[in-house]
PDB file of N, CA and C in Angstrom:
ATOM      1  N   UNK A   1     -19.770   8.218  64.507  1.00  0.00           N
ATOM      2  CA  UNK A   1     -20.353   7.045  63.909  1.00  0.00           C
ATOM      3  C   UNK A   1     -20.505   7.285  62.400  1.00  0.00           C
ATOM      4  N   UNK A   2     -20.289   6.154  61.298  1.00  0.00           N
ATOM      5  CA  UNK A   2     -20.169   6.591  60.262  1.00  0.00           C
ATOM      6  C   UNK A   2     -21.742   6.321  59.559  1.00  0.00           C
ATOM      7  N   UNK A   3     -22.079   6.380  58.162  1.00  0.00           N
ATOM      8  CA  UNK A   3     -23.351   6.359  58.420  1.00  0.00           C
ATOM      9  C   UNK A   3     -23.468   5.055  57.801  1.00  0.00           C
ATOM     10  N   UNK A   4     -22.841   4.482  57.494  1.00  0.00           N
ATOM     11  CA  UNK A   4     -23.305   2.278  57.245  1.00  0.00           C
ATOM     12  C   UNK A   4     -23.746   2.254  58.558  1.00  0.00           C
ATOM     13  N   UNK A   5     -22.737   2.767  59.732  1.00  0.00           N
ATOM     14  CA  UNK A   5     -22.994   1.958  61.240  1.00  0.00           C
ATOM     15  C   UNK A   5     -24.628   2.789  61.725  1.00  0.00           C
ATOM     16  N   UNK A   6     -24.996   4.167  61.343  1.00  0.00           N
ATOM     17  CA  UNK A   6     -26.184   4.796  61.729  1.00  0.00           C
ATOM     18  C   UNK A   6     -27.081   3.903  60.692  1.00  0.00           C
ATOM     19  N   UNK A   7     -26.892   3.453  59.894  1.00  0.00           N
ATOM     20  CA  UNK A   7     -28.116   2.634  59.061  1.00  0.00           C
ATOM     21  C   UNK A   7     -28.391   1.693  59.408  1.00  0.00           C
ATOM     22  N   UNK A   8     -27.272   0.845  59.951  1.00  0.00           N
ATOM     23  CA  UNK A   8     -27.131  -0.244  60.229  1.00  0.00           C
ATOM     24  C   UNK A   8     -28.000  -0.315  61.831  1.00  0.00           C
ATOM     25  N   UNK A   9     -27.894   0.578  62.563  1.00  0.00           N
ATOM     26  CA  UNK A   9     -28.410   0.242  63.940  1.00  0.00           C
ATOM     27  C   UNK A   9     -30.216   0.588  63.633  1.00  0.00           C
ATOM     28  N   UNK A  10     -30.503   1.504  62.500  1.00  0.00           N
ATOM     29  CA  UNK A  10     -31.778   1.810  62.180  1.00  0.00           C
ATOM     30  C   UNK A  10     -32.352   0.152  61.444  1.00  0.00           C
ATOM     31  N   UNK A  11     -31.730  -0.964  61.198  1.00  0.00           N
ATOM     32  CA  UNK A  11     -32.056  -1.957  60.870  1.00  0.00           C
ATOM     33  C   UNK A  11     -32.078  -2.102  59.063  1.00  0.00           C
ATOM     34  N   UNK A  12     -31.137  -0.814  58.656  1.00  0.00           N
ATOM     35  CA  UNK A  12     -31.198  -0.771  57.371  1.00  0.00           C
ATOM     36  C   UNK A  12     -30.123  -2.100  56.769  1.00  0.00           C
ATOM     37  N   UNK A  13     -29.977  -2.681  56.032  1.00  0.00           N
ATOM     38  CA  UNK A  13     -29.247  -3.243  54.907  1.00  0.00           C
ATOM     39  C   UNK A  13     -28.089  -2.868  54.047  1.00  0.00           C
ATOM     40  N   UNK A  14     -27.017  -2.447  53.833  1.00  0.00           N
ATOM     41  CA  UNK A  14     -26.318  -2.223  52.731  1.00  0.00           C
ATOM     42  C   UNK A  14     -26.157  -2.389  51.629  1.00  0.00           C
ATOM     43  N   UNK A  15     -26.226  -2.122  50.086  1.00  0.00           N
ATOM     44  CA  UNK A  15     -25.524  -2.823  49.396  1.00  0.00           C
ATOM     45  C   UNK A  15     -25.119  -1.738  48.269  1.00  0.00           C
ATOM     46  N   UNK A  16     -23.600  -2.210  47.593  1.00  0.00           N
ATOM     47  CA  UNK A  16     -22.875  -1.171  47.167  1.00  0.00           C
ATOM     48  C   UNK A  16     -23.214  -1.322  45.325  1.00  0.00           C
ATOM     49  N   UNK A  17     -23.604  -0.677  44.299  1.00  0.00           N
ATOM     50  CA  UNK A  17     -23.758  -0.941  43.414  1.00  0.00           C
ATOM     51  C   UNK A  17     -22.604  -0.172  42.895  1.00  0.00           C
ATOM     52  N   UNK A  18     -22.048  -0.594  41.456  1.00  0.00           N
ATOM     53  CA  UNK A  18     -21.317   0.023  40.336  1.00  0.00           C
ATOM     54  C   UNK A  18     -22.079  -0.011  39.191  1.00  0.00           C
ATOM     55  N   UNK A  19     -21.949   0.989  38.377  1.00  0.00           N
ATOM     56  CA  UNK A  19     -22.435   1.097  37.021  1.00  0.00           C
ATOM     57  C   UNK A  19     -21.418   1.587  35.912  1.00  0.00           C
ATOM     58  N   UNK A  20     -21.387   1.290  34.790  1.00  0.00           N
ATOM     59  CA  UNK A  20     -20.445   1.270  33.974  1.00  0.00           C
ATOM     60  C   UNK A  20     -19.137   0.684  34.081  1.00  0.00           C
ATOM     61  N   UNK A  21     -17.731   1.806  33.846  1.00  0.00           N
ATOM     62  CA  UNK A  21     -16.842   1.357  34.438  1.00  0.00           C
ATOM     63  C   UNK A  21     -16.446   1.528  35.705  1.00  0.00           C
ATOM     64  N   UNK A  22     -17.335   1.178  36.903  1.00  0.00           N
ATOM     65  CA  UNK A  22     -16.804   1.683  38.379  1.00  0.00           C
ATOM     66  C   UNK A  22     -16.649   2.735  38.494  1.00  0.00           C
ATOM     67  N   UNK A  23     -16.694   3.914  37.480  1.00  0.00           N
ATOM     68  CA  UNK A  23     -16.851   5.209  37.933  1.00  0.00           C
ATOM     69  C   UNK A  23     -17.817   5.918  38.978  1.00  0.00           C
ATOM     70  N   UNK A  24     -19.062   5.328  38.291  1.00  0.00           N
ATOM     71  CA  UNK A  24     -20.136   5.613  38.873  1.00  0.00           C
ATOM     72  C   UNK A  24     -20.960   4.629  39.631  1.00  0.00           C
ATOM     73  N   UNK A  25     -21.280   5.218  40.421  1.00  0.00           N
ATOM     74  CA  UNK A  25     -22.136   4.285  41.491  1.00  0.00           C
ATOM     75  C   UNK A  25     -23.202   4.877  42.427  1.00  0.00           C
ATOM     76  N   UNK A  26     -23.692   3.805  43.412  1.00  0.00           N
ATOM     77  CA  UNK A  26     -24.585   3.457  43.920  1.00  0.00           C
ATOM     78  C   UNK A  26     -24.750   3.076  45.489  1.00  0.00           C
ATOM     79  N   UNK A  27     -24.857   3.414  46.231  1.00  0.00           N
ATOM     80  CA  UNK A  27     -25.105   3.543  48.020  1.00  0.00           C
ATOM     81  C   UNK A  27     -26.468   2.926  47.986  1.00  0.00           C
ATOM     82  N   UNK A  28     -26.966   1.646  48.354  1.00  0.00           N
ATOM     83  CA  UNK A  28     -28.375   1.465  48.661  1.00  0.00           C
ATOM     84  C   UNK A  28     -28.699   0.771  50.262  1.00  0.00           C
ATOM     85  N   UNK A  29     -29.434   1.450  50.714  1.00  0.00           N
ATOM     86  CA  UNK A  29     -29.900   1.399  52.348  1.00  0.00           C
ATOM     87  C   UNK A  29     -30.998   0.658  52.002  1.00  0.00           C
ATOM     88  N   UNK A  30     -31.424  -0.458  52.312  1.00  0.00           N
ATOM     89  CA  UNK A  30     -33.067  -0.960  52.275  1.00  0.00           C
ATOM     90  C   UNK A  30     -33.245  -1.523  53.755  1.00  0.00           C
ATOM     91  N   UNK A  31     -34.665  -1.128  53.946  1.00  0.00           N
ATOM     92  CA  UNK A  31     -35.093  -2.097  55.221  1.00  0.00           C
ATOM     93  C   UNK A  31     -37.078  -1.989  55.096  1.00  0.00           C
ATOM     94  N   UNK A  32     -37.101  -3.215  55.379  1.00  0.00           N
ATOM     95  CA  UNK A  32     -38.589  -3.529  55.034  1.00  0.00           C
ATOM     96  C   UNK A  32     -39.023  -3.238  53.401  1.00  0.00           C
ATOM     97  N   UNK A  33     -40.106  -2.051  53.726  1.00  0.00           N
ATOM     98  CA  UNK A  33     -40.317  -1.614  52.421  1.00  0.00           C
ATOM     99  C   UNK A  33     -39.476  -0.209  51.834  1.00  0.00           C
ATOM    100  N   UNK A  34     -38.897  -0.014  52.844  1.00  0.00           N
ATOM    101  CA  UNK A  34     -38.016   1.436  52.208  1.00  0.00           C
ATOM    102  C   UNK A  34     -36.651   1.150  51.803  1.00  0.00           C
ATOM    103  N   UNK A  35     -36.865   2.048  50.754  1.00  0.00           N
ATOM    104  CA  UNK A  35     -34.913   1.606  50.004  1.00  0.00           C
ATOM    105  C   UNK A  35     -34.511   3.178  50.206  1.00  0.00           C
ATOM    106  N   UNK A  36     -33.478   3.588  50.415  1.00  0.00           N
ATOM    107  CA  UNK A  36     -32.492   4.895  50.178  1.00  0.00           C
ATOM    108  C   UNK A  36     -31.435   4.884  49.209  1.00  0.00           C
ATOM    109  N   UNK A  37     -31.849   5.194  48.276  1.00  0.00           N
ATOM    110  CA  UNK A  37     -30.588   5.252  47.967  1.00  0.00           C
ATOM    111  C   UNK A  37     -29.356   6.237  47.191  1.00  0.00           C
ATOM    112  N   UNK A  38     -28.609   6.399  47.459  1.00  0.00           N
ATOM    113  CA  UNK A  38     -27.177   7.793  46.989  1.00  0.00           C
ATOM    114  C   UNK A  38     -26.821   7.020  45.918  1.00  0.00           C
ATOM    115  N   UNK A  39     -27.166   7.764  44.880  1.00  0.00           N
ATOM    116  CA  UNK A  39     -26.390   7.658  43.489  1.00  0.00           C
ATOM    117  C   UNK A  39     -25.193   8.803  42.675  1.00  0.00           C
ATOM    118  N   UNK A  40     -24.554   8.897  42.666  1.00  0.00           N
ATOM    119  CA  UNK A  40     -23.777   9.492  41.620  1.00  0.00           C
ATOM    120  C   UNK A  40     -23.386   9.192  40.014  1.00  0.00           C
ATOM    121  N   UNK A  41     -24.365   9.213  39.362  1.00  0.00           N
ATOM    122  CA  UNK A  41     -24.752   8.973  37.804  1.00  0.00           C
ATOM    123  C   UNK A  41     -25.256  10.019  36.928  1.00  0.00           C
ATOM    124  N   UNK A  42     -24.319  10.919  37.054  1.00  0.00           N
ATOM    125  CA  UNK A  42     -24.006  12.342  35.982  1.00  0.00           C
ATOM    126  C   UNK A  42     -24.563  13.479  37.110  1.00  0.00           C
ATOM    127  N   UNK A  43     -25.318  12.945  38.158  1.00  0.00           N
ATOM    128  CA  UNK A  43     -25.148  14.346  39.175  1.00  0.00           C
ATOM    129  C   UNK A  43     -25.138  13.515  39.993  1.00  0.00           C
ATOM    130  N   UNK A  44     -25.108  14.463  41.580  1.00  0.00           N
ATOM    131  CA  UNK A  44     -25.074  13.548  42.801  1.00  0.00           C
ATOM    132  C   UNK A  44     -26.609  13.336  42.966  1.00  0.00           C
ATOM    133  N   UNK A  45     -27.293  12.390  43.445  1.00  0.00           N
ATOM    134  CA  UNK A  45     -28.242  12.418  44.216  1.00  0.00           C
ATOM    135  C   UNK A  45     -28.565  11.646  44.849  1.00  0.00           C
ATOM    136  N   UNK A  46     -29.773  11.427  45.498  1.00  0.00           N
ATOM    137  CA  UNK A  46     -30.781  10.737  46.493  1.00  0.00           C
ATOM    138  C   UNK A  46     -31.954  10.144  45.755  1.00  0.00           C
ATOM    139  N   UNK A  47     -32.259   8.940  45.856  1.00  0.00           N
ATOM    140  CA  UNK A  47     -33.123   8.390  45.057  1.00  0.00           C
ATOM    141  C   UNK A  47     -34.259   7.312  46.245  1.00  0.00           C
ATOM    142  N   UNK A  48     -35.705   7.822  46.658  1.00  0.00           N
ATOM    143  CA  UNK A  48     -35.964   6.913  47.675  1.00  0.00           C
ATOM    144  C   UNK A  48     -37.300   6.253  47.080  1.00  0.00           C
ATOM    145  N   UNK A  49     -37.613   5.296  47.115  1.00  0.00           N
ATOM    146  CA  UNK A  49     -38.253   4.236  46.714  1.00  0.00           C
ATOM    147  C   UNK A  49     -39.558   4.352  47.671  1.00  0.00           C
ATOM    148  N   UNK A  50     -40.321   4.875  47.466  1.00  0.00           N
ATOM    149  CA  UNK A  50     -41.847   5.189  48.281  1.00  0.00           C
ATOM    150  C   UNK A  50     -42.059   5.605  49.278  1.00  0.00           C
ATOM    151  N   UNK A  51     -40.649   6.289  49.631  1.00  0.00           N
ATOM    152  CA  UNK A  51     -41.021   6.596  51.634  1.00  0.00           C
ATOM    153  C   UNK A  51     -41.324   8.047  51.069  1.00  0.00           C
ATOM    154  N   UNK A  52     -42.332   8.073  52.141  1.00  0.00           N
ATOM    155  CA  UNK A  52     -43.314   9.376  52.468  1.00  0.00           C
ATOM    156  C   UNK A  52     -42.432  10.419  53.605  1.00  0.00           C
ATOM    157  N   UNK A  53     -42.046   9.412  54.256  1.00  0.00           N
ATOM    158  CA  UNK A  53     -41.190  10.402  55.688  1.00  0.00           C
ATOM    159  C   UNK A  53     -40.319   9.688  55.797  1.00  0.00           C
ATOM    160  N   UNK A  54     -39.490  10.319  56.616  1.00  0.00           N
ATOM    161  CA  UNK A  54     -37.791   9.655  57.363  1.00  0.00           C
ATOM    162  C   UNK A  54     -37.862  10.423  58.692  1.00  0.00           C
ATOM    163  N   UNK A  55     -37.016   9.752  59.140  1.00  0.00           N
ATOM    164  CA  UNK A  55     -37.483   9.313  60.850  1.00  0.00           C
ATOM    165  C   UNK A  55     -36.319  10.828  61.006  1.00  0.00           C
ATOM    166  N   UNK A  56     -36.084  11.321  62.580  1.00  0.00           N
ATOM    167  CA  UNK A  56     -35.552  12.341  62.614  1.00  0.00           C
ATOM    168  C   UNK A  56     -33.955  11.452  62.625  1.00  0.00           C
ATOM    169  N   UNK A  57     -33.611  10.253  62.711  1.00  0.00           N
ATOM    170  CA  UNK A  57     -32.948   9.290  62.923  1.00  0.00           C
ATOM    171  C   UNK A  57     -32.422   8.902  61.144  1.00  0.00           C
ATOM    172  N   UNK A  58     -33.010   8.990  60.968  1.00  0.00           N
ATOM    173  CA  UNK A  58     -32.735   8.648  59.280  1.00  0.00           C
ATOM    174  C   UNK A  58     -32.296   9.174  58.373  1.00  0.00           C
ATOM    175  N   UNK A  59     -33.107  10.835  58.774  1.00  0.00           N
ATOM    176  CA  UNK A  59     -32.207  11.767  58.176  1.00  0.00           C
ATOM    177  C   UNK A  59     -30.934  12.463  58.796  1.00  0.00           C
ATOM    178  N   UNK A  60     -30.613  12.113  59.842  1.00  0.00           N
ATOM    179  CA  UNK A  60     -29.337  12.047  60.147  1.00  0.00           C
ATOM    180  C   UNK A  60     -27.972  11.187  59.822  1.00  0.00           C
ATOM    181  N   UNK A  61     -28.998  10.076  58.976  1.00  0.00           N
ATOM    182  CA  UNK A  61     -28.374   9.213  58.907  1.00  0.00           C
ATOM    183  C   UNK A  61     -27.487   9.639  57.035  1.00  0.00           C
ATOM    184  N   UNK A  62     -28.793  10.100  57.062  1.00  0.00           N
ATOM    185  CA  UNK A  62     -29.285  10.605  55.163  1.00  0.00           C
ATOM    186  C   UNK A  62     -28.014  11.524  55.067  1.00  0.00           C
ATOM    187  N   UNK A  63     -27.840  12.278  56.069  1.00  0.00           N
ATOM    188  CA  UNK A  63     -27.025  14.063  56.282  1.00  0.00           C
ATOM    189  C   UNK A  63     -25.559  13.441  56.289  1.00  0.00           C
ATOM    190  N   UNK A  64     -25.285  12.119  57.136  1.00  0.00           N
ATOM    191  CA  UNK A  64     -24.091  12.079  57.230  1.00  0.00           C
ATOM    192  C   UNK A  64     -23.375  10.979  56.128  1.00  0.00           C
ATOM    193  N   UNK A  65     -24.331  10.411  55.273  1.00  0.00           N
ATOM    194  CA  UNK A  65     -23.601   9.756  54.322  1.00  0.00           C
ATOM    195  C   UNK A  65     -23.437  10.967  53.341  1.00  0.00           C
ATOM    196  N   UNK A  66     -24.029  11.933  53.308  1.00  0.00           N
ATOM    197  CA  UNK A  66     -23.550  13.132  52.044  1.00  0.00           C
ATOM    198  C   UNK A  66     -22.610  13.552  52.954  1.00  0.00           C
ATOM    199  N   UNK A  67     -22.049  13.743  53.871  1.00  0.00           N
ATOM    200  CA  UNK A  67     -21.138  14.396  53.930  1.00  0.00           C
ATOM    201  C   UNK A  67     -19.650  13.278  54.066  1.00  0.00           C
ATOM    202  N   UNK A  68     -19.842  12.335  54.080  1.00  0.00           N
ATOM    203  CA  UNK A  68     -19.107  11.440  54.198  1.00  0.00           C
ATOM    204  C   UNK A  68     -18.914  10.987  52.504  1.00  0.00           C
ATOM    205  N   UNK A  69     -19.722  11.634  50.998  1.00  0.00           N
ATOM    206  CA  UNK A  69     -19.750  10.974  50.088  1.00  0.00           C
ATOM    207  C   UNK A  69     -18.852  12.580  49.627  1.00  0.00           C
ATOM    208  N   UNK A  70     -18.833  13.854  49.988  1.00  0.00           N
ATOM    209  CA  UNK A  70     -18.320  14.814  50.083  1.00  0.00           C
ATOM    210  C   UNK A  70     -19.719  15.830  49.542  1.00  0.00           C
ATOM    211  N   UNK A  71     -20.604  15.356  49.291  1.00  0.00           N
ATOM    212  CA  UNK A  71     -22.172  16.478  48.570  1.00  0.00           C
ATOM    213  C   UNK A  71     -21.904  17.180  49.582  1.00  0.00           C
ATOM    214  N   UNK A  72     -22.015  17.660  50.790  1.00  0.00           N
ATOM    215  CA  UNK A  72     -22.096  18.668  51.413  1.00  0.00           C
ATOM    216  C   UNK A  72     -20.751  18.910  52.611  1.00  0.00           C
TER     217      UNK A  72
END
């Protein structure tokens, strides 16, 4: 399962951002009040918008979009 479809069954949202010239970008997961989101904008990272915890479900979800983005 890829991880749009693991976000997607967690009731997360998609949406794909670009910044600059399409080089760099943006992975954003939102659902309710939590956003996730994978950026690559001069390093790789993870950027999450007030969540305290992630479900054991979430971060599986978290694990397989980095490896699907190639971070790990």
């Amino acid at each position: 399962m890829t991880a749009r479809e693991m976000f997607k069954k967690l009731g997360y949202e998609f949406k794909e951002i670009f910044y600059y010239d399409d080089s760099n970008y943006a992975y954003e997961y939102s659902c309710g009040g939590k956003k996730i989101t994978f950026q690559d904008i001069d390093e790789k990272g993870i950027v999450t918008d007030l969540v305290k915890y992630v479900s054991l479900d979430e971060l599986q979800a978290i694990i397989q979009q980095m490896k699907e983005l190639g971070w790990i």
